[in-house]
Protein backbone atom coordinates (compact mmCIF):
# COMPACT_ATOMS: atom_id res chain seq x y z
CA UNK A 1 49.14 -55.77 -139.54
CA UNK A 2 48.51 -53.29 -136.57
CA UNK A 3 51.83 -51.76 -135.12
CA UNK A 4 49.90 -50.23 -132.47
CA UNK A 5 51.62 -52.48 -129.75
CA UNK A 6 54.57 -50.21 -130.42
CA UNK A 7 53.04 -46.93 -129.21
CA UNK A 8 51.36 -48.01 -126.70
CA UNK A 9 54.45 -48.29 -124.55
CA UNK A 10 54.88 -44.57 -124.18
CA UNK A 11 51.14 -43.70 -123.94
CA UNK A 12 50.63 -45.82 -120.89
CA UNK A 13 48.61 -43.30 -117.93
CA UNK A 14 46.59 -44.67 -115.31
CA UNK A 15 43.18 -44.52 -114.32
CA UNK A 16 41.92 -41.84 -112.49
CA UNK A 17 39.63 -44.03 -110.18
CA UNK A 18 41.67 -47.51 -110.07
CA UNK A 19 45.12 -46.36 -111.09
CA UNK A 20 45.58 -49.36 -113.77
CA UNK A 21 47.36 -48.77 -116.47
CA UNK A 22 45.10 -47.59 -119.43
CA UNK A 23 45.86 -46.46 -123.13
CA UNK A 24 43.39 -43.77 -124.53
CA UNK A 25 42.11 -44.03 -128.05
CA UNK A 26 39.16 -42.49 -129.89
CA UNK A 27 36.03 -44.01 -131.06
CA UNK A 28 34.45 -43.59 -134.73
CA UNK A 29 32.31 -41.11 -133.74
CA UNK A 30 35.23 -38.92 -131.93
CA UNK A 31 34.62 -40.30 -128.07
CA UNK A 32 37.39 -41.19 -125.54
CA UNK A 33 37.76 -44.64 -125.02
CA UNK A 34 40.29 -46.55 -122.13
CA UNK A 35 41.71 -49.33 -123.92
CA UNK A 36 43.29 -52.21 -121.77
CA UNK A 37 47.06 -52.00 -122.93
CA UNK A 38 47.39 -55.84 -123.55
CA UNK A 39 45.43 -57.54 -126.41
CA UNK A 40 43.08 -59.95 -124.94
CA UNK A 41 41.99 -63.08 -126.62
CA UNK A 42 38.54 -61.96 -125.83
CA UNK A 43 38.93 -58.46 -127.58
CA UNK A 44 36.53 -56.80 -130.17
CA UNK A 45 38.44 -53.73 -130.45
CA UNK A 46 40.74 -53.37 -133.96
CA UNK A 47 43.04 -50.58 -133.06
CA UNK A 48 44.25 -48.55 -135.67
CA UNK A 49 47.10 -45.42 -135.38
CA UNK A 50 45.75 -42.49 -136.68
CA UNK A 51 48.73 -39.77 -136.11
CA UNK A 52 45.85 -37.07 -137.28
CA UNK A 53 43.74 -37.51 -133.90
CA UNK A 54 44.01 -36.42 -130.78
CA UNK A 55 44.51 -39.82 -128.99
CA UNK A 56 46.85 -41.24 -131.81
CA UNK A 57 44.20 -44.23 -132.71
CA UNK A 58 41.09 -45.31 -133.05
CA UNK A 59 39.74 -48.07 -131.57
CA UNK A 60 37.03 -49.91 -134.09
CA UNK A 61 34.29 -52.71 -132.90
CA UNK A 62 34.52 -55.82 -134.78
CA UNK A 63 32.70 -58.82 -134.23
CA UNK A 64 31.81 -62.34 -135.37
CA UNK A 65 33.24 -63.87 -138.53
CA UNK A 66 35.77 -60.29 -138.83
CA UNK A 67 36.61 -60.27 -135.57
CA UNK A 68 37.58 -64.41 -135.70
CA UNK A 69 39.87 -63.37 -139.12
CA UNK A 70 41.48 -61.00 -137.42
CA UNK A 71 42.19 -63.23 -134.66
CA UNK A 72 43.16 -65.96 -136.67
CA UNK A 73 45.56 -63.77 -139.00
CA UNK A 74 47.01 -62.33 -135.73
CA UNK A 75 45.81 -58.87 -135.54
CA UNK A 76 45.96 -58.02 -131.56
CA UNK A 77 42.46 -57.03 -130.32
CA UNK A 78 41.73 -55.10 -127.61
CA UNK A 79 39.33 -54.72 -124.27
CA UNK A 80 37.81 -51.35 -122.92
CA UNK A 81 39.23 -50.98 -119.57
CA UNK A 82 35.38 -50.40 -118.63
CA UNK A 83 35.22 -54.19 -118.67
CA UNK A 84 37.90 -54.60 -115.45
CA UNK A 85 37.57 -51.11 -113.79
CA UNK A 86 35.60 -51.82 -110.62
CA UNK A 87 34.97 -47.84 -110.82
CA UNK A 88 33.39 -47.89 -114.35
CA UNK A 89 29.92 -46.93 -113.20
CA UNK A 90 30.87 -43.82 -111.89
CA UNK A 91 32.12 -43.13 -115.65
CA UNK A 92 29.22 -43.73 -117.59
CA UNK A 93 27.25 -40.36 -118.57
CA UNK A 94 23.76 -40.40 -117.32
């Protein structure tokens, strides 16, 4: 099981556009990725600590039957915070 809920409460910063709270993580190919800081019930994001990169964790897409096992075995999934941000368009590259 994840203990990521642990670190996120001293990596909490805010968004630059929106100023809600956000927790930065890294994707599998090495991108920066706002996290919500809450687990949702509608997450897809496993987050895993990963003390070796920058961010501290890496945020992995699961879906369908994984993502339901995780669920169901507890494992706290995450949102991007590009879901809620009502700034989030002026975020994505072009």
């Amino acid at each position: 099981m994840s203990n990521i809920d642990q670190t996120f409460a001293t990596d909490i910063t805010k968004c630059r556009t929106c100023r809600a709270e956000i927790v930065w993580a890294s994707t599998t190919k090495g991108n920066a990725i706002p996290l919500e800081p809450e687990p949702s019930p509608n997450g897809n994001l496993n987050v895993y600590p990963v003390p070796a990169d920058p961010r501290g964790r890496i945020a992995i897409v699961v879906t369908n039957s994984r993502r339901a096992a995780l669920a169901a075995a507890g494992i706290p999934l995450y949102v991007s915070h590009f879901l809620s941000c009502p700034d989030a368009a002026e975020w994505r590259k072009q």
